[in-house]
Protein backbone atom coordinates (compact mmCIF):
# COMPACT_ATOMS: atom_id res chain seq x y z
CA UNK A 1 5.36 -12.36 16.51
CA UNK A 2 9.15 -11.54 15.05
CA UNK A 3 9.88 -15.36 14.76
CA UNK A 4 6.63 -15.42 12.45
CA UNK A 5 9.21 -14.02 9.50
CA UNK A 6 11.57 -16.68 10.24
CA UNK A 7 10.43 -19.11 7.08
CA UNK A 8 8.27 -16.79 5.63
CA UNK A 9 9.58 -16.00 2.00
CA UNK A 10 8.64 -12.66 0.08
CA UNK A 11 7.45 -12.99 -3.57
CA UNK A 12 8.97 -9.48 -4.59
CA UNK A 13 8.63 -8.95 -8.28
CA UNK A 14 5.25 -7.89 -10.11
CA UNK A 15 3.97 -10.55 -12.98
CA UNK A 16 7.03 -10.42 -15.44
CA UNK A 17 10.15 -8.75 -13.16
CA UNK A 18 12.62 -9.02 -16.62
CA UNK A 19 11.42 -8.19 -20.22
CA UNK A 20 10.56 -10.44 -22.89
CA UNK A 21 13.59 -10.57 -24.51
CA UNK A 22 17.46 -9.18 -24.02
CA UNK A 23 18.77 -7.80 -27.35
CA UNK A 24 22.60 -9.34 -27.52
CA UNK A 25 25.26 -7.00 -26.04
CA UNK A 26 22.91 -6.11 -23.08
CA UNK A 27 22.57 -5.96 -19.76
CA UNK A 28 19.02 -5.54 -18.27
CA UNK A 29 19.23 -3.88 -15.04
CA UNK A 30 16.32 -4.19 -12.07
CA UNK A 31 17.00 -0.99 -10.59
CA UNK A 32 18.31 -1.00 -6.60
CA UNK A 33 15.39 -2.78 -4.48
CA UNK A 34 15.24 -2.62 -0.77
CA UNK A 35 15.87 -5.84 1.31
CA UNK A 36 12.99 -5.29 3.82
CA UNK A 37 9.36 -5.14 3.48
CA UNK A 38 6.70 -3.71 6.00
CA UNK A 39 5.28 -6.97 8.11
CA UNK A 40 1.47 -6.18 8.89
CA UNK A 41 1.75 -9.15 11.84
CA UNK A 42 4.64 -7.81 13.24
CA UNK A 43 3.97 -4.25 12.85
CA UNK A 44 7.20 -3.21 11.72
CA UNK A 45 9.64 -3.66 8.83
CA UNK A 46 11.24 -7.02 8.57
CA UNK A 47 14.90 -7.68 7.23
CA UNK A 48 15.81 -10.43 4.28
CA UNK A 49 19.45 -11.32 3.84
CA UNK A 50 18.89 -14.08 0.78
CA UNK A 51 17.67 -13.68 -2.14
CA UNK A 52 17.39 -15.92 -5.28
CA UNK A 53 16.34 -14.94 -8.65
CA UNK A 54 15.39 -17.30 -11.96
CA UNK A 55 14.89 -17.14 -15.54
CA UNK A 56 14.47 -19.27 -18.89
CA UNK A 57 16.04 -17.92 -21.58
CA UNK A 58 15.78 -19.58 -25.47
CA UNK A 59 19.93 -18.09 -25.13
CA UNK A 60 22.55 -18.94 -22.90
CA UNK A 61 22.27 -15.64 -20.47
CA UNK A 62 24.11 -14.95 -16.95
CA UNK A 63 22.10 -13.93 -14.18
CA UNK A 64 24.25 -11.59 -11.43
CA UNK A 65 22.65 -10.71 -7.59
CA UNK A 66 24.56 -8.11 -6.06
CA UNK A 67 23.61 -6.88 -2.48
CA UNK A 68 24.22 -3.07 -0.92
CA UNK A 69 24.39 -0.34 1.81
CA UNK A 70 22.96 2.12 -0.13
CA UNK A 71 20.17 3.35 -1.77
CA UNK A 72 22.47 4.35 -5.01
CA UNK A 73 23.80 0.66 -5.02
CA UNK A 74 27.28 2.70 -4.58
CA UNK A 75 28.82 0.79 -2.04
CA UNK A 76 28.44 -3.55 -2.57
CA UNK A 77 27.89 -5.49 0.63
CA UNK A 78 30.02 -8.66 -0.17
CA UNK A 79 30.76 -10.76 -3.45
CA UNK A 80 28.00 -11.19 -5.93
CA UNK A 81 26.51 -14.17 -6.86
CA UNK A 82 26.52 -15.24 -10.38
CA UNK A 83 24.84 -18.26 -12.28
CA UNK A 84 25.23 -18.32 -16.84
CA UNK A 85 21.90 -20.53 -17.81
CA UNK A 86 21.67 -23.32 -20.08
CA UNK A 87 19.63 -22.29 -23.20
CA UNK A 88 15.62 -23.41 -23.23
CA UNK A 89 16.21 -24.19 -19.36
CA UNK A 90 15.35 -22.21 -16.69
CA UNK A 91 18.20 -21.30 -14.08
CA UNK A 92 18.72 -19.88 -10.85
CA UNK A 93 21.15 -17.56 -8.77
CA UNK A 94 21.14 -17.32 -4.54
CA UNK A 95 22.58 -14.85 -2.48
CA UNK A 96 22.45 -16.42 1.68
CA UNK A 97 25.30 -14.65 2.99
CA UNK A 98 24.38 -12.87 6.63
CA UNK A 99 26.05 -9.90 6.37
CA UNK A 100 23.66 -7.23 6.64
CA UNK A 101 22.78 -5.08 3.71
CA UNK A 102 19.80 -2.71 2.70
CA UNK A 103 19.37 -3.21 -1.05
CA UNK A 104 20.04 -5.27 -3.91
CA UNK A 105 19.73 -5.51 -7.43
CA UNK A 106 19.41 -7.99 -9.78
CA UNK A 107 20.92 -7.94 -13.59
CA UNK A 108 20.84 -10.46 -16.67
CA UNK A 109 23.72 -10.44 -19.29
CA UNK A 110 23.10 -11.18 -22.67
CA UNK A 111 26.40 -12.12 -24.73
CA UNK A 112 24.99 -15.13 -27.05
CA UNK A 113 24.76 -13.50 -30.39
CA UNK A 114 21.25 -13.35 -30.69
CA UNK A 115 18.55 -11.99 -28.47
CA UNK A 116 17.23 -13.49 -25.53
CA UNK A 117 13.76 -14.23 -25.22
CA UNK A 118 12.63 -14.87 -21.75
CA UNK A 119 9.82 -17.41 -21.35
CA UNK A 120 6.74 -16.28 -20.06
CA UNK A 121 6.20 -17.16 -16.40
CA UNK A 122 9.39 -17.90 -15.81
CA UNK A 123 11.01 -15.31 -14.27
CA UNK A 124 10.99 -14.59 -10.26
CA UNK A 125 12.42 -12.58 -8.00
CA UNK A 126 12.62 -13.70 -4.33
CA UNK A 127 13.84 -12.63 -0.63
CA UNK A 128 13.90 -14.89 2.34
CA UNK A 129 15.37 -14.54 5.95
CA UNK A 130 18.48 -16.54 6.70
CA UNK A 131 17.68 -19.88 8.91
């Protein structure tokens, strides 16, 4: 039942994951998130290794995915992965590397000069297993 979670993507963020709008100068933060969720097929917890988050901004804004050991987001399991968007187009940043890690956390930069507003129903957080 394991291989079930092979190509079976998580949806992980609730309606909205990022706020309508990014004052300039700021950095919105999600907070550390684990990288496993509890499988009710399998019984036990599952673990993701990629992840890929997206956005549309009205302001060019830079989108960061950073993966961790810990709980504290204290100790960064590889490079992050960064993507700046185009303004009034949504963007996206992926993470796919295999080295194992327990959290992550994802974080838009706004350094445009004016706030950011974030369309509605654009925004999405997602972790998958690696093929």
């Amino acid at each position: 039942m394991v291989e079930y979670d092979r190509n079976c993507q998580i949806y992980v963020n609730p309606t909205n994951p990022f706020p309508s709008a990014i004052l300039t100068g700021t950095t919105y933060k999600s907070g550390i998130m684990p990288l496993q969720v509890f499988n009710q097929w399998a019984s036990n917890l599952v673990g993701y290794n990629a992840i890929s988050a997206s956005v549309k901004a009205d302001q060019v804004v830079t989108i960061t995915v950073q993966r961790y050991m810990d709980a504290a987001g204290l100790v960064p399991v590889g490079s992050n992965a960064t993507a700046t968007t185009v303004a009034n187009t949504a963007s996206a940043v992926s993470l796919t590397t295999v080295a194992p890690a327990m959290f992550y956390d994802v974080q838009i930069s706004n350094s445009s000069g004016s706030t950011a507003n974030i369309a509605a129903g654009t925004a999405a957080i997602i972790i998958m297993p690696n093929p």
